[in-house]
C-alpha atoms as a PDB file:
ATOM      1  CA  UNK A   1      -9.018   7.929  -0.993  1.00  0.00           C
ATOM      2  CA  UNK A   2      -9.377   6.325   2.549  1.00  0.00           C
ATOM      3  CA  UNK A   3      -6.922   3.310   4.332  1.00  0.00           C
ATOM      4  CA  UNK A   4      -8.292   1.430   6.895  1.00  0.00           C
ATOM      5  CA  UNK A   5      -5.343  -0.544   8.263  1.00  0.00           C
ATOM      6  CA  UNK A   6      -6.122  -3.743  11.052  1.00  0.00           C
ATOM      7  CA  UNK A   7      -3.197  -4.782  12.925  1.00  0.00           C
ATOM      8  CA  UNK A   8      -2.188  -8.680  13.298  1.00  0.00           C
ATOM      9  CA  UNK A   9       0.677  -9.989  15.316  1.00  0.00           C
ATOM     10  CA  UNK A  10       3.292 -10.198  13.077  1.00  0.00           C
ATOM     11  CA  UNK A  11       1.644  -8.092  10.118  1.00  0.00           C
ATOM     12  CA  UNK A  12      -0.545  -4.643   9.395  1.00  0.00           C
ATOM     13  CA  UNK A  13      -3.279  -4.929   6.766  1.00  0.00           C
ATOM     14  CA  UNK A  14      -4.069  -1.545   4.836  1.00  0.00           C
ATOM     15  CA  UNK A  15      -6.910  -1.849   3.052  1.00  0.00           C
ATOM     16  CA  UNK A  16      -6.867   1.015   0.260  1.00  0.00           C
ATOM     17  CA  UNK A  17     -10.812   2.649  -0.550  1.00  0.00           C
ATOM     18  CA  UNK A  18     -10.987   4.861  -4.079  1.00  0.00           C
ATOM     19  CA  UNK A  19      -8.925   5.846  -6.446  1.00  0.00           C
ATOM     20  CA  UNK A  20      -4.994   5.977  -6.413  1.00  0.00           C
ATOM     21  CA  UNK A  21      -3.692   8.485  -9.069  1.00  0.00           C
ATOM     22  CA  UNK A  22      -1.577  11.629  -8.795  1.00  0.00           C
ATOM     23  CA  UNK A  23      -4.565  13.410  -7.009  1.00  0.00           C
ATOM     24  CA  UNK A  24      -3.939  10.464  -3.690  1.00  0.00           C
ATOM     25  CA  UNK A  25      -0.629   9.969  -4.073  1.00  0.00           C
ATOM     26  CA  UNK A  26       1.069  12.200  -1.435  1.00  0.00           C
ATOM     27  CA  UNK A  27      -1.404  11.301   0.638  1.00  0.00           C
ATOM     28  CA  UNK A  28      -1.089   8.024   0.280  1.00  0.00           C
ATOM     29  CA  UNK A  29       2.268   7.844   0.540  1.00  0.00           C
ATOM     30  CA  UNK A  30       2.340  10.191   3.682  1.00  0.00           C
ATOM     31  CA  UNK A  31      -0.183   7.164   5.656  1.00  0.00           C
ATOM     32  CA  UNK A  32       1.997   4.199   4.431  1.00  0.00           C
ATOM     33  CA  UNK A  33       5.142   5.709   5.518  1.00  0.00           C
ATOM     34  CA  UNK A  34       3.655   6.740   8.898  1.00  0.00           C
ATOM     35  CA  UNK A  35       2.637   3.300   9.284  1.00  0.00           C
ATOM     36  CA  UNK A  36       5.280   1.621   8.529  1.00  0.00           C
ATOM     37  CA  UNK A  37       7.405   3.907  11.329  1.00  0.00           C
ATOM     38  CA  UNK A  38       4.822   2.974  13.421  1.00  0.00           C
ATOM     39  CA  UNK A  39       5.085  -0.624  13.017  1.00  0.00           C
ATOM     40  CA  UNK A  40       8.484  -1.447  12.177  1.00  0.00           C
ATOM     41  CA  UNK A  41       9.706  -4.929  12.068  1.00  0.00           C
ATOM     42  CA  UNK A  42       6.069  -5.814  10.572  1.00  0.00           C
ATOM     43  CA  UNK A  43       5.452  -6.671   7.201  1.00  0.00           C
ATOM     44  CA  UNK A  44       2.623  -5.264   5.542  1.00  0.00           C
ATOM     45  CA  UNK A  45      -0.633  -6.365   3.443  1.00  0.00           C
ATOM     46  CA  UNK A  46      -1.738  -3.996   1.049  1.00  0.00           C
ATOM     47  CA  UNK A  47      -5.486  -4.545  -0.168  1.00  0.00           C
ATOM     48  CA  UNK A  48      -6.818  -3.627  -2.976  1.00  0.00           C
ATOM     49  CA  UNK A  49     -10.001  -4.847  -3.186  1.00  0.00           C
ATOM     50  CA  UNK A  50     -11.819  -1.949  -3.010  1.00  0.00           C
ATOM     51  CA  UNK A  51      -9.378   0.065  -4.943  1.00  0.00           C
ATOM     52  CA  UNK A  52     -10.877   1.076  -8.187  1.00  0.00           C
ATOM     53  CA  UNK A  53      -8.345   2.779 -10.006  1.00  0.00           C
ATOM     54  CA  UNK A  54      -4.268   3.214 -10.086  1.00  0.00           C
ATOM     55  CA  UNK A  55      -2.248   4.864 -12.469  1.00  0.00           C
ATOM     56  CA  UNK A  56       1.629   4.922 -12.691  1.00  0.00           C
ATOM     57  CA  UNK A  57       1.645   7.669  -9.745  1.00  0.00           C
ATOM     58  CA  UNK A  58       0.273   4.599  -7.717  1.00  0.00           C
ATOM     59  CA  UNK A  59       2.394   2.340  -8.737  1.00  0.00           C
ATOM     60  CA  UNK A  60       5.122   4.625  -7.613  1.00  0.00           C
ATOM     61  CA  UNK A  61       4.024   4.948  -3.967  1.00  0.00           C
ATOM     62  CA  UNK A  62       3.676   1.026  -4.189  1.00  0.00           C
ATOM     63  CA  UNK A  63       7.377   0.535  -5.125  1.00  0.00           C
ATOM     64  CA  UNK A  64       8.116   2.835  -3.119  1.00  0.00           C
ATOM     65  CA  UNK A  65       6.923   1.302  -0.053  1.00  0.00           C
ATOM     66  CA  UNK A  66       8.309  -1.980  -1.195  1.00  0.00           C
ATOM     67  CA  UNK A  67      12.271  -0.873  -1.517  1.00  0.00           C
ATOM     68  CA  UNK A  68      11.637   0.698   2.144  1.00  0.00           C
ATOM     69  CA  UNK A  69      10.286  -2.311   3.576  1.00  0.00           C
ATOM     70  CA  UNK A  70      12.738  -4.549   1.916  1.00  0.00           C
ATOM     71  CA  UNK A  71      15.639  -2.126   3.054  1.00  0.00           C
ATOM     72  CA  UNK A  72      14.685  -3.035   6.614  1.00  0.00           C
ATOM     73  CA  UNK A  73      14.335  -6.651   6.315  1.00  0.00           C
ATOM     74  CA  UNK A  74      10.423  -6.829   6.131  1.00  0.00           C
ATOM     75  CA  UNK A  75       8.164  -7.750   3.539  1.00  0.00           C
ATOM     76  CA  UNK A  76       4.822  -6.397   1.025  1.00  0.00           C
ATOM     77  CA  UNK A  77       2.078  -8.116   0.052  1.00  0.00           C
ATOM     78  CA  UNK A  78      -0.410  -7.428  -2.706  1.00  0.00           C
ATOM     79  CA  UNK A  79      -4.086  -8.811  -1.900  1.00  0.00           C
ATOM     80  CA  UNK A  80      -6.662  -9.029  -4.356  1.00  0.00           C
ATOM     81  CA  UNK A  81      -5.880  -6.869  -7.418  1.00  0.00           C
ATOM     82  CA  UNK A  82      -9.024  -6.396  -9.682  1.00  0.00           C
ATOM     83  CA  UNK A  83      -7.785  -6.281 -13.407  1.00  0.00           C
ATOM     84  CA  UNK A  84      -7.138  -2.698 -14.594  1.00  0.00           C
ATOM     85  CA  UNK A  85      -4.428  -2.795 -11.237  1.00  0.00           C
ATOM     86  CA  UNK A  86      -3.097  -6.139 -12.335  1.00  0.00           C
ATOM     87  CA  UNK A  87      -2.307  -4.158 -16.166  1.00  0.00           C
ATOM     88  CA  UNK A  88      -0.576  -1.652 -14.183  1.00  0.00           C
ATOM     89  CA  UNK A  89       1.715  -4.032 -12.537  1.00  0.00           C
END
């Protein structure tokens, strides 16, 4: 699993590379919430076109992420989706 995250004014984009199941999801988890300390009053973009695989672990950190950023006022966005993700939603 690798994030490569781009910065915009008012927005970060984290582009997610591999598979997120229970083997990423600490890890994933541990990068989105560092970034979104980092960035605060930003909302953020998640990617997912090169994601090619997410079970219910995945999901998890999504929601996650979501409540946290909603809590403070900001805002998540899901790019691009390929089908077995879309399912899992």
């Amino acid at each position: 699993m690798h994030i490569r995250v781009m910065q915009q004014s008012d927005r970060i984009t984290a582009s997610l590379y591999g598979e997120l199941d229970h083997h990423s999801a600490a890890q994933v988890k541990n990068e989105l919430d560092r970034l979104i300390r980092r960035y605060r009053d930003t909302d953020l973009i998640l990617d997912l076109k090169n994601l090619s695989f997410m079970d219910s672990s995945g999901l998890g950190v999504i929601l996650g992420r979501y409540k946290a950023l909603k809590a403070s006022g900001n805002s998540m966005y899901i790019k691009n989706p390929n089908r077995q993700i879309e399912k899992v939603f």
